[in-house]
PDB file of N, CA and C in Angstrom:
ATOM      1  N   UNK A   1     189.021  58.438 -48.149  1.00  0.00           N
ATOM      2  CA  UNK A   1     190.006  57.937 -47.213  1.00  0.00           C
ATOM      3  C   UNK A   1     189.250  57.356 -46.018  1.00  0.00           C
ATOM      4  N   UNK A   2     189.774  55.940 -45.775  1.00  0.00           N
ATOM      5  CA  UNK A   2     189.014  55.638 -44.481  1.00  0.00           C
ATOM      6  C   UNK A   2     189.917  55.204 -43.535  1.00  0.00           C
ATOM      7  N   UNK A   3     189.809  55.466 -42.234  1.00  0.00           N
ATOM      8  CA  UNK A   3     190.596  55.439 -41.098  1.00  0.00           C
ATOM      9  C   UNK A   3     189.996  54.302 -40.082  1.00  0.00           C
ATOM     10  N   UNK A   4     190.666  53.557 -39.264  1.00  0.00           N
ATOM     11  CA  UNK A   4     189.977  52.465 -38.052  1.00  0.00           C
ATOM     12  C   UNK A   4     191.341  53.048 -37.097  1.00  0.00           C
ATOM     13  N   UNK A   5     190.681  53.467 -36.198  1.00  0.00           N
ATOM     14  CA  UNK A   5     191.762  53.378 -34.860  1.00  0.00           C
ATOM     15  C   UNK A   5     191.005  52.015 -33.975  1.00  0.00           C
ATOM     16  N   UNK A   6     191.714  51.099 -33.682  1.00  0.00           N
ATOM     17  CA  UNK A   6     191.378  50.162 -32.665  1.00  0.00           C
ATOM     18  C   UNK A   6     192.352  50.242 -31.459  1.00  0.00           C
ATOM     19  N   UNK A   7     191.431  49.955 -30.656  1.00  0.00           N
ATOM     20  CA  UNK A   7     192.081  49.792 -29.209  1.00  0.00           C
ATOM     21  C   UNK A   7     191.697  48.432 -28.168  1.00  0.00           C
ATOM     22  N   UNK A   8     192.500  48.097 -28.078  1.00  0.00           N
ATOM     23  CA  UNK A   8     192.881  46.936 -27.009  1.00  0.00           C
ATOM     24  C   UNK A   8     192.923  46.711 -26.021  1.00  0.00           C
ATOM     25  N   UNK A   9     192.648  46.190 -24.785  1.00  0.00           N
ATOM     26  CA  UNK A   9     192.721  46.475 -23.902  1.00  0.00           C
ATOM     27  C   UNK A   9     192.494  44.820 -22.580  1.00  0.00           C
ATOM     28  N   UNK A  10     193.646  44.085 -22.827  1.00  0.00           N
ATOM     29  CA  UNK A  10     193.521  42.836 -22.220  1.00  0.00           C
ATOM     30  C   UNK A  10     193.030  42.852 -20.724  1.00  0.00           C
ATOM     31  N   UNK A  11     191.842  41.814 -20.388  1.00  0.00           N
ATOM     32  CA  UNK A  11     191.282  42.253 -19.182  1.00  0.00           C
ATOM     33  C   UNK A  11     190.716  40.359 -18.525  1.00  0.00           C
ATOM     34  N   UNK A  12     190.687  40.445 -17.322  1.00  0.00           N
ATOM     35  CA  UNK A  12     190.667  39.285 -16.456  1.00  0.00           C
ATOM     36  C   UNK A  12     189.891  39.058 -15.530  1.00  0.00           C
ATOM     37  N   UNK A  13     188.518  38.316 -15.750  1.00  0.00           N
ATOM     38  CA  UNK A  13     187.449  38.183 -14.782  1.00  0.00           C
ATOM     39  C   UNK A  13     187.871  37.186 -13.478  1.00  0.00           C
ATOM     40  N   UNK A  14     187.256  37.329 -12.182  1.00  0.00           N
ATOM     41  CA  UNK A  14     188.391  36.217 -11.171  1.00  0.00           C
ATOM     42  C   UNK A  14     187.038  36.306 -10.758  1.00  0.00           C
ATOM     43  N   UNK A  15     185.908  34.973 -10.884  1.00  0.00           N
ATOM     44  CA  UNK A  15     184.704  34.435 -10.053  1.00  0.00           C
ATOM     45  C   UNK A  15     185.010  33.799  -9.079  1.00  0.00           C
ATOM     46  N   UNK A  16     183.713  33.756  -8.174  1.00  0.00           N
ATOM     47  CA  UNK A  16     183.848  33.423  -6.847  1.00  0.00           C
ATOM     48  C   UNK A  16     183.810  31.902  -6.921  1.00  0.00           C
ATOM     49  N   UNK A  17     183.712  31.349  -7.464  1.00  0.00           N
ATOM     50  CA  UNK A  17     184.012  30.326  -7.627  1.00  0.00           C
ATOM     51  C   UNK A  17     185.548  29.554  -8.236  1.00  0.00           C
ATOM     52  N   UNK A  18     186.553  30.380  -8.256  1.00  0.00           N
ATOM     53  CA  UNK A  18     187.902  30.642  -8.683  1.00  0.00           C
ATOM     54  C   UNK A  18     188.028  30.314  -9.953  1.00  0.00           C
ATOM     55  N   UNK A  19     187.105  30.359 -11.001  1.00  0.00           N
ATOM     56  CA  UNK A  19     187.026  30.172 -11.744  1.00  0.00           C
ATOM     57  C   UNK A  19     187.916  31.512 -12.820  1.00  0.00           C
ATOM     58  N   UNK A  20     189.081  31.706 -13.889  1.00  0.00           N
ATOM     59  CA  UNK A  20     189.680  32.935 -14.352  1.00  0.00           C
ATOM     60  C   UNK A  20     189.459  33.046 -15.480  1.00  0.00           C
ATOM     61  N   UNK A  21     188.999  34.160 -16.067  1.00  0.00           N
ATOM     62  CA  UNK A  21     188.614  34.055 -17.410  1.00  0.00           C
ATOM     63  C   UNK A  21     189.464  35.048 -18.146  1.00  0.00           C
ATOM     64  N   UNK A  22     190.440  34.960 -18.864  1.00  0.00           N
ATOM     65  CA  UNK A  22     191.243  35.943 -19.625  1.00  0.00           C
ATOM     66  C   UNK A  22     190.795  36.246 -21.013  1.00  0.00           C
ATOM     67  N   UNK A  23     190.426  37.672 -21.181  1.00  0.00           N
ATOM     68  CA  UNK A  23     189.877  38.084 -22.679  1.00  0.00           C
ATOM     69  C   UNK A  23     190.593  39.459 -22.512  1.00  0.00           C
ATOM     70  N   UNK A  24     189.946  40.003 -23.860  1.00  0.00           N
ATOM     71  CA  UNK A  24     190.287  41.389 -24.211  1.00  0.00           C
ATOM     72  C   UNK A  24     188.922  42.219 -24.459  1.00  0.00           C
ATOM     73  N   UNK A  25     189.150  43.258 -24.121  1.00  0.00           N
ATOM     74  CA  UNK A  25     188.099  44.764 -24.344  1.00  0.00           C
ATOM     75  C   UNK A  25     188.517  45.295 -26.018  1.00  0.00           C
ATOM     76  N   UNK A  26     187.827  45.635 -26.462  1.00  0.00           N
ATOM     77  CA  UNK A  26     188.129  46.391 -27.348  1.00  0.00           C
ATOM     78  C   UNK A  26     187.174  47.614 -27.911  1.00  0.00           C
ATOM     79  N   UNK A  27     187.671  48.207 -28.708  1.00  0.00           N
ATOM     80  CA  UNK A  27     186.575  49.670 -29.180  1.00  0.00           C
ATOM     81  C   UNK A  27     187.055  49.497 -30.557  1.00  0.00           C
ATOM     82  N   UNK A  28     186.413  50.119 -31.264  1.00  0.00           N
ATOM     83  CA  UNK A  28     186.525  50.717 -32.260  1.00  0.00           C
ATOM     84  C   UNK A  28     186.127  51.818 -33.309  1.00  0.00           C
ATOM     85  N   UNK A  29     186.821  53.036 -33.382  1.00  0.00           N
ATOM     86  CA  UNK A  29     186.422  54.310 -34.177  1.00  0.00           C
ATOM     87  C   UNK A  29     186.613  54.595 -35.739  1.00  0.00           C
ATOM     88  N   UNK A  30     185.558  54.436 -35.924  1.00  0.00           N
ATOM     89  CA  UNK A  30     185.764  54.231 -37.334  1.00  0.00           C
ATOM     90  C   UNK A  30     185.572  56.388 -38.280  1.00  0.00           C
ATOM     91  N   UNK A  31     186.840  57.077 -39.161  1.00  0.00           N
ATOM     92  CA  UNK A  31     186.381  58.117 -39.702  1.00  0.00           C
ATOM     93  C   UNK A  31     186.747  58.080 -41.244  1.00  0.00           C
ATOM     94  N   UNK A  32     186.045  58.538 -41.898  1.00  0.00           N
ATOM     95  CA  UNK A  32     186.027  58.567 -43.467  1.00  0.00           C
ATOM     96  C   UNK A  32     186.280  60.129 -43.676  1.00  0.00           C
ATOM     97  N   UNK A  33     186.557  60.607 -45.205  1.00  0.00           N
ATOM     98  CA  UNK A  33     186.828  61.427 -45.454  1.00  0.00           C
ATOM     99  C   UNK A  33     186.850  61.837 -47.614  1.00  0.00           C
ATOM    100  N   UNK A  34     185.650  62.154 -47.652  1.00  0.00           N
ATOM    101  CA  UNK A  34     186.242  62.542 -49.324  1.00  0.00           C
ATOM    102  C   UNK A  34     187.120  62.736 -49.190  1.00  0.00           C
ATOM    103  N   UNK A  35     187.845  62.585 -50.388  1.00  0.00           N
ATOM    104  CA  UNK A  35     189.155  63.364 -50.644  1.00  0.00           C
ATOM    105  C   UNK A  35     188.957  63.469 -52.794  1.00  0.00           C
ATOM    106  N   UNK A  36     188.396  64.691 -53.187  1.00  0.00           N
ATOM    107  CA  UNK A  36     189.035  65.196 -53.855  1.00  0.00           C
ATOM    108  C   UNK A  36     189.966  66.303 -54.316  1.00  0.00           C
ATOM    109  N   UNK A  37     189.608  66.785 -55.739  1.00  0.00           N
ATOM    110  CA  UNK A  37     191.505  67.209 -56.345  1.00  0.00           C
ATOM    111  C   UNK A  37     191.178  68.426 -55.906  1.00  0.00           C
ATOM    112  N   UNK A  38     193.003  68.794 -55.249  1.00  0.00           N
ATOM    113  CA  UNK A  38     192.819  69.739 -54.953  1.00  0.00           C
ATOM    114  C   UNK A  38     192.940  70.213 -53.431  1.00  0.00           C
ATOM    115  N   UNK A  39     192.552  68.738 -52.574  1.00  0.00           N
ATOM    116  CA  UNK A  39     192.618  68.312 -50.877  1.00  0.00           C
ATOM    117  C   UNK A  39     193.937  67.664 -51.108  1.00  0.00           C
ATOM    118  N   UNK A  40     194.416  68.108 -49.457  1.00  0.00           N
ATOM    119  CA  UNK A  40     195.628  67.237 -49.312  1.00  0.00           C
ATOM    120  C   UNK A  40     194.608  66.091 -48.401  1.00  0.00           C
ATOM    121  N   UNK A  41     195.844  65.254 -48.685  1.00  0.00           N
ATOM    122  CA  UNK A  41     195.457  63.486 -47.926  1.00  0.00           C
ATOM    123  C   UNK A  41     195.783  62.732 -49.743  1.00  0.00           C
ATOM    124  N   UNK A  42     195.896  61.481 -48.624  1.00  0.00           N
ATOM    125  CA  UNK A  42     196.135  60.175 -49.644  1.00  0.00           C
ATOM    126  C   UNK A  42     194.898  59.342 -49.284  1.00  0.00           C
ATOM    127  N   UNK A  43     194.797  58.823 -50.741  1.00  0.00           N
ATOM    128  CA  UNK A  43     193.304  58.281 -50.668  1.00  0.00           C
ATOM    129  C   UNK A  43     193.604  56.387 -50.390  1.00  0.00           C
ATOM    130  N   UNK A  44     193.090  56.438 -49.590  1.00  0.00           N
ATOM    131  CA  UNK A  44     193.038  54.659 -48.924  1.00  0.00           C
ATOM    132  C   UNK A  44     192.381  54.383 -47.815  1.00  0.00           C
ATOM    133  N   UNK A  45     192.673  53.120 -47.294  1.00  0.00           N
ATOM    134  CA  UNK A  45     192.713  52.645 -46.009  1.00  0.00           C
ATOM    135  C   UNK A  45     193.365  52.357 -45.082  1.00  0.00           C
ATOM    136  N   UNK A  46     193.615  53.117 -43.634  1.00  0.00           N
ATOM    137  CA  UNK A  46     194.601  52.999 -42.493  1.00  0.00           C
ATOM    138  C   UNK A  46     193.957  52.528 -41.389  1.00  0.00           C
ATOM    139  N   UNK A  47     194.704  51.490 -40.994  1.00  0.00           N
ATOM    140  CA  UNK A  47     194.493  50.374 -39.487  1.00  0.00           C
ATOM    141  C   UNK A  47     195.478  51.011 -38.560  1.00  0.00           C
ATOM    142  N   UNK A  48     195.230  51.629 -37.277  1.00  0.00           N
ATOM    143  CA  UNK A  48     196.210  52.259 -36.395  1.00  0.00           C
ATOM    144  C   UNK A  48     195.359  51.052 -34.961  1.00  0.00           C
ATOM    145  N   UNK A  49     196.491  50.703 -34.713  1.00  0.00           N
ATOM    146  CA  UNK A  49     196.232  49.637 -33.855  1.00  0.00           C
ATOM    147  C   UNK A  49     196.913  50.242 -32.543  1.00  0.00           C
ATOM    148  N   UNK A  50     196.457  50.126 -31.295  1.00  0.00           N
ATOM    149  CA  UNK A  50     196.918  50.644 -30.094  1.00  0.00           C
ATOM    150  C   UNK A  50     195.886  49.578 -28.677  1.00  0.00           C
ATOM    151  N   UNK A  51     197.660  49.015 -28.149  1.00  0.00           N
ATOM    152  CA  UNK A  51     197.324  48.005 -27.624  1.00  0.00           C
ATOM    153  C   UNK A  51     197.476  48.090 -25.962  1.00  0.00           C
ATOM    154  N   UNK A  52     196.598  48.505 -24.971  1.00  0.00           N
ATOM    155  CA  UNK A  52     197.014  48.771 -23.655  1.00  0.00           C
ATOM    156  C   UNK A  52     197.911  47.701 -23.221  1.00  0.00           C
ATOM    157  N   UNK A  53     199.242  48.425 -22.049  1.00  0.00           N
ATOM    158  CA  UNK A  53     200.272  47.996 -21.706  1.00  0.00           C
ATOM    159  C   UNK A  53     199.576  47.438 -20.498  1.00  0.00           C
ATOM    160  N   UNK A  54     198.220  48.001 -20.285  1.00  0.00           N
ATOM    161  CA  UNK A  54     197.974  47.697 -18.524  1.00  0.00           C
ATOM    162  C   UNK A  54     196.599  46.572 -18.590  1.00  0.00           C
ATOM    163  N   UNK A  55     196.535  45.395 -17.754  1.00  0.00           N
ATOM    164  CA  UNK A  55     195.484  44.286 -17.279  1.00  0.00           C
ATOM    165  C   UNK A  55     194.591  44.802 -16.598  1.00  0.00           C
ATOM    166  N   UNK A  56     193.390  44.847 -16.762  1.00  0.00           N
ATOM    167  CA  UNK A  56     192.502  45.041 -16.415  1.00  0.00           C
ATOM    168  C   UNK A  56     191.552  44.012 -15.689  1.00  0.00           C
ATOM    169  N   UNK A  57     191.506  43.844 -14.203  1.00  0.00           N
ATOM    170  CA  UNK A  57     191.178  42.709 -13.513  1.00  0.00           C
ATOM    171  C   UNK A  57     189.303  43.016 -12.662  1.00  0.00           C
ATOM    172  N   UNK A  58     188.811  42.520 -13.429  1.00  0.00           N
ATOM    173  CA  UNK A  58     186.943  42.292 -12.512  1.00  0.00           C
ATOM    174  C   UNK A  58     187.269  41.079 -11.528  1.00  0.00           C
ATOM    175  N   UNK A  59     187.388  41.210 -10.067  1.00  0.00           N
ATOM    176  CA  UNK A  59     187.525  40.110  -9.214  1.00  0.00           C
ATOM    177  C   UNK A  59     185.675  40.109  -8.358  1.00  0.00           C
ATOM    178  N   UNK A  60     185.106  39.158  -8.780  1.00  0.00           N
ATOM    179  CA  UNK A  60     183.697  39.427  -8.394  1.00  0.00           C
ATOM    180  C   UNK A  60     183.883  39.188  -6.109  1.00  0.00           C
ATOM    181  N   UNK A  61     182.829  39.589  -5.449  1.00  0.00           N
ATOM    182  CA  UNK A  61     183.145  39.426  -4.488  1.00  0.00           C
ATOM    183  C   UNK A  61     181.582  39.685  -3.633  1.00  0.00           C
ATOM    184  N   UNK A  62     181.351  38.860  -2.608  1.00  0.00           N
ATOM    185  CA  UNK A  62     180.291  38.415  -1.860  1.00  0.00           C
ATOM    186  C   UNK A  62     180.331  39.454  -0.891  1.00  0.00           C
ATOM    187  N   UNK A  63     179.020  39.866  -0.581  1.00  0.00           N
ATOM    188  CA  UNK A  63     179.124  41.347   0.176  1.00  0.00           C
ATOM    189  C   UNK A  63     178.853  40.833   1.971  1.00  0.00           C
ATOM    190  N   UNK A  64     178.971  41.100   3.041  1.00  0.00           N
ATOM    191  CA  UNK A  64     179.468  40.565   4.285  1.00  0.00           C
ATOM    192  C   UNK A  64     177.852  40.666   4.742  1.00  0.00           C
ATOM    193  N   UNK A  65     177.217  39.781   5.537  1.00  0.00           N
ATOM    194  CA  UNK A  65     176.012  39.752   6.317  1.00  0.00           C
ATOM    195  C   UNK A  65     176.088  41.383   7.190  1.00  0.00           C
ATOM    196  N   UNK A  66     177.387  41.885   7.735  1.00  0.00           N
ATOM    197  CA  UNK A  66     177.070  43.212   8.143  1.00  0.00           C
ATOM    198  C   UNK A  66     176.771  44.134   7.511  1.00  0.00           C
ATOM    199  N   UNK A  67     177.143  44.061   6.114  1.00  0.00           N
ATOM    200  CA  UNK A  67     176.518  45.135   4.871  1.00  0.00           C
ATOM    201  C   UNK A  67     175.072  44.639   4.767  1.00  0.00           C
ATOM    202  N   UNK A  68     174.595  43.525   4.650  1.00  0.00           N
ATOM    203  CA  UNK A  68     173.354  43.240   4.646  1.00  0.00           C
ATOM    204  C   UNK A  68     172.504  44.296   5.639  1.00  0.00           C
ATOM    205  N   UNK A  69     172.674  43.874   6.641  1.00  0.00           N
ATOM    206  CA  UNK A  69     171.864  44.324   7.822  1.00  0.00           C
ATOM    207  C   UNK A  69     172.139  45.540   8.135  1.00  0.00           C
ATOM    208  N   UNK A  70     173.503  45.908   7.723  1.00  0.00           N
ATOM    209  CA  UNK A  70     173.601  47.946   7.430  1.00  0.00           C
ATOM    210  C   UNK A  70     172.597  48.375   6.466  1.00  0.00           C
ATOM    211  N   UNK A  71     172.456  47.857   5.436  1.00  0.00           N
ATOM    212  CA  UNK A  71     171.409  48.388   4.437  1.00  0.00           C
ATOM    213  C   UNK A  71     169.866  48.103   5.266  1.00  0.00           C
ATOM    214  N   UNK A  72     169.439  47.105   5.458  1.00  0.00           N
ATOM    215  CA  UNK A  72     168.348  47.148   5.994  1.00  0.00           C
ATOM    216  C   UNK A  72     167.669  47.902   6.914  1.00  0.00           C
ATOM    217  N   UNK A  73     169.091  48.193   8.078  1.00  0.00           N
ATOM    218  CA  UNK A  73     168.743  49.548   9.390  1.00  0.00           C
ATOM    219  C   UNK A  73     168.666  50.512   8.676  1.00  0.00           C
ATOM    220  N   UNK A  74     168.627  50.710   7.259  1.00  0.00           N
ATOM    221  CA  UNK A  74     168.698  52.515   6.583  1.00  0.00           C
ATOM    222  C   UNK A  74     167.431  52.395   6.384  1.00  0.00           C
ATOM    223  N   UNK A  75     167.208  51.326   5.686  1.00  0.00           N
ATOM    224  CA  UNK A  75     165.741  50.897   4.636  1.00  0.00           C
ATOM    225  C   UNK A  75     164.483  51.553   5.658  1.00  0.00           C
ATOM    226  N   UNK A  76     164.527  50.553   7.152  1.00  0.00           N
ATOM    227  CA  UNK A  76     163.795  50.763   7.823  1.00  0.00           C
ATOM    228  C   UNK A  76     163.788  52.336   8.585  1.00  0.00           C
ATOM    229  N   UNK A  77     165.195  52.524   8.970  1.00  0.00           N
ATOM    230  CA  UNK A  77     165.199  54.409   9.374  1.00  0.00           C
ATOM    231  C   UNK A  77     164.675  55.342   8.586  1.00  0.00           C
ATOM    232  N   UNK A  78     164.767  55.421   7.303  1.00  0.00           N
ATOM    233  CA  UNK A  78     164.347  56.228   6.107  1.00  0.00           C
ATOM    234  C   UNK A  78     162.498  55.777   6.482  1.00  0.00           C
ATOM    235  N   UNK A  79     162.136  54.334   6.608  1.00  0.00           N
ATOM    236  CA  UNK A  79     160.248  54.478   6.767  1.00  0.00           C
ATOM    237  C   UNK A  79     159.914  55.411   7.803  1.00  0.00           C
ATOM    238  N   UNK A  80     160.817  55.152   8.861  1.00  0.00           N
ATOM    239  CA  UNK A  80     160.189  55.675   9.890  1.00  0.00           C
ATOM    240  C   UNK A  80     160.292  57.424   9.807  1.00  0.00           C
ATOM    241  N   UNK A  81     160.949  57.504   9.393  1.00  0.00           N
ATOM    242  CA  UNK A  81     161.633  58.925   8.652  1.00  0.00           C
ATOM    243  C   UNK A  81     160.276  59.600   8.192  1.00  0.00           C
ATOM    244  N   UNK A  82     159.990  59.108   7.601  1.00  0.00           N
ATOM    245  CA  UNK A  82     159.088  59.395   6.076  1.00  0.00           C
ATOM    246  C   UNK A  82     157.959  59.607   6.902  1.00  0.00           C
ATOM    247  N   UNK A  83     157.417  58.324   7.542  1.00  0.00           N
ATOM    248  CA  UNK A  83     156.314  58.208   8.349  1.00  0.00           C
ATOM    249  C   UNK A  83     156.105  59.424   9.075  1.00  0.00           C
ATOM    250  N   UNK A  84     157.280  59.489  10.300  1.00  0.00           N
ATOM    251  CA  UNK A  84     156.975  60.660  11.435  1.00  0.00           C
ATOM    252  C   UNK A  84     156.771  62.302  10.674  1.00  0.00           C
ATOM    253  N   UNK A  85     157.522  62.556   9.314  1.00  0.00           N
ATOM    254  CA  UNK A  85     157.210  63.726   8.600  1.00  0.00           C
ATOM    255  C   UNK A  85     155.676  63.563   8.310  1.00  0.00           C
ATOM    256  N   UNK A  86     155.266  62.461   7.469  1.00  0.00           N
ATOM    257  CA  UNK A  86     153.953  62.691   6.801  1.00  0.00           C
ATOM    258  C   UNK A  86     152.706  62.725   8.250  1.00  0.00           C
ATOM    259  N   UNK A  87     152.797  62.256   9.384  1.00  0.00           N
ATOM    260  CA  UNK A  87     152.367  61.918  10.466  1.00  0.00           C
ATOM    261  C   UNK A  87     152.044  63.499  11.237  1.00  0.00           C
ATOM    262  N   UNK A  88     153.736  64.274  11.073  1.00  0.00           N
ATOM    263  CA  UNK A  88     153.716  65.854  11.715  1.00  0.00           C
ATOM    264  C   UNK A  88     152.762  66.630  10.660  1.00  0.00           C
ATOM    265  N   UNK A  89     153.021  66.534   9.540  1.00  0.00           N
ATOM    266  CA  UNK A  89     152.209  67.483   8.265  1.00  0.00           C
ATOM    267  C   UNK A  89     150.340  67.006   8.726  1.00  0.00           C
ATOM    268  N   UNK A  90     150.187  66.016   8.688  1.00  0.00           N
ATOM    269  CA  UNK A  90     148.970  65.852   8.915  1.00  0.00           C
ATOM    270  C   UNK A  90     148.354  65.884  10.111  1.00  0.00           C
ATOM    271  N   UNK A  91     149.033  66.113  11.564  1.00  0.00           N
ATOM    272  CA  UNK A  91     148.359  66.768  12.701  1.00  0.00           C
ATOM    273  C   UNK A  91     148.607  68.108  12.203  1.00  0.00           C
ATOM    274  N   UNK A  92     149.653  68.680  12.365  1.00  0.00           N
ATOM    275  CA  UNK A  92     149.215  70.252  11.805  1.00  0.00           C
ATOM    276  C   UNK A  92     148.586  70.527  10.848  1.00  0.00           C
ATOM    277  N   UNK A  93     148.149  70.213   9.458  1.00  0.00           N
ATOM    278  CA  UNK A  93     147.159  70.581   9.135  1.00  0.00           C
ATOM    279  C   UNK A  93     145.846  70.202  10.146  1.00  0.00           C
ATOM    280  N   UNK A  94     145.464  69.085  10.788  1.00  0.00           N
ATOM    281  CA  UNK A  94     144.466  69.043  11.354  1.00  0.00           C
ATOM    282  C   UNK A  94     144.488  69.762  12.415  1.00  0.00           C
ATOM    283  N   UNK A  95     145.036  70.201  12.834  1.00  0.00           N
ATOM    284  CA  UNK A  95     144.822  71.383  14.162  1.00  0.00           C
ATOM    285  C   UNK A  95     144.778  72.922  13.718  1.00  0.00           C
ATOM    286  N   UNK A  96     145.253  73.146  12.714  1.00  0.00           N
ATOM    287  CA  UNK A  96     144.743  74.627  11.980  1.00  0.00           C
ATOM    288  C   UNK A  96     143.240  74.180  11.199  1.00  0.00           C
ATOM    289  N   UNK A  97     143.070  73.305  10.788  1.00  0.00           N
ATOM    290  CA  UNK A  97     141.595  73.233  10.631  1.00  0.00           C
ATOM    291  C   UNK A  97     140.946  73.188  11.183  1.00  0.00           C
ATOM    292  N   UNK A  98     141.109  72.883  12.775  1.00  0.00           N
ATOM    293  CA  UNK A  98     139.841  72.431  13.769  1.00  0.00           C
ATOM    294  C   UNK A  98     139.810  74.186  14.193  1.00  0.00           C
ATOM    295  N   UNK A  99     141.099  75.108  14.288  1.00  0.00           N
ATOM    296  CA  UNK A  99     141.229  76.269  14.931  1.00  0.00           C
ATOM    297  C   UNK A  99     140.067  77.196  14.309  1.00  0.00           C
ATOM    298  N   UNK A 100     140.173  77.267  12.766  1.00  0.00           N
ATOM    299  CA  UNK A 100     139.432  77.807  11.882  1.00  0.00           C
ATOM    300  C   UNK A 100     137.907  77.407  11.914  1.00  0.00           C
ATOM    301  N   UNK A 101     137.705  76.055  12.098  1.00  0.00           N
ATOM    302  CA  UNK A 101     136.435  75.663  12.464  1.00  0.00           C
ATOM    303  C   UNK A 101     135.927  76.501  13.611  1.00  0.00           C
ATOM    304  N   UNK A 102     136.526  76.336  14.888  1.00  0.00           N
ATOM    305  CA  UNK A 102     136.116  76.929  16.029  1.00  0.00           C
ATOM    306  C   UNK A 102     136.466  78.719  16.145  1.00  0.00           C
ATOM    307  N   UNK A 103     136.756  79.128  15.139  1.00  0.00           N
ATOM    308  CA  UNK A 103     136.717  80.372  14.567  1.00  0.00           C
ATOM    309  C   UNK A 103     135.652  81.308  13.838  1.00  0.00           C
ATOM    310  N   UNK A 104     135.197  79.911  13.182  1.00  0.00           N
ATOM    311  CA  UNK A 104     134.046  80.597  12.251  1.00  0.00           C
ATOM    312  C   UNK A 104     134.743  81.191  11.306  1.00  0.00           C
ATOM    313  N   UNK A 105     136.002  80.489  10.520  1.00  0.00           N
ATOM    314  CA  UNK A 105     136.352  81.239   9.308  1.00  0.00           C
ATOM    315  C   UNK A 105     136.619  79.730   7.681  1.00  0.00           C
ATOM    316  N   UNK A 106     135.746  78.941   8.261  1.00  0.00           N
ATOM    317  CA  UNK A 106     136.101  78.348   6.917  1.00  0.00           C
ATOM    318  C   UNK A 106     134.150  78.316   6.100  1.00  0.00           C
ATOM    319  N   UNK A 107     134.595  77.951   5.039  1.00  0.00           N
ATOM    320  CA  UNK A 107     133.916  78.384   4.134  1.00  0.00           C
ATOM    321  C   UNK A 107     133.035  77.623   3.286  1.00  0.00           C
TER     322      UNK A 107
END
């Protein structure tokens, strides 16, 4: 016995250039099944077709020069970020090493 459930799903690209493109999505699950004597089921092939009631719209869209320059003030906050941590780790290690030096305990 072999089974196809398909599904449908009509959908609508809207480019920035107003350009509209109307298509459909689709899937498809395909399940089989021996069937001998002795199993219930009927032995064939079934198409179950299921067609979404709802449009599905991709409207593409140009992101604003203030999102630009929001991302960039992160880009650059996160270096400086990074920097002043790796900057603190490496005077404190260098000042417990100079301590130990002038200790007489390194090795």
């Amino acid at each position: 016995m072999y089974q196809y459930f398909l599904k449908v799903v009509p959908t609508q690209y809207k480019y920035l250039n107003g350009t509209v493109l109307e298509t459909n999505q689709f899937s498809v699950t395909q399940h089989e099944r021996q069937i001998s004597a002795g199993m219930q089921g009927l032995p064939g092939l079934f198409f179950t077709y299921e067609i979404s009631p709802m449009l599905v719209i991709y409207t593409q869209r140009s992101k604003s020069i203030l999102h630009f320059l929001t991302g960039v003030c992160a880009i650059v906050g996160g270096i400086f970020t990074v920097a002043g941590m790796l900057d603190s780790a490496i005077y404190s290690a260098e000042k417990t090493l100079k301590k130990k030096v002038e200790l007489g305990k390194t090795s």
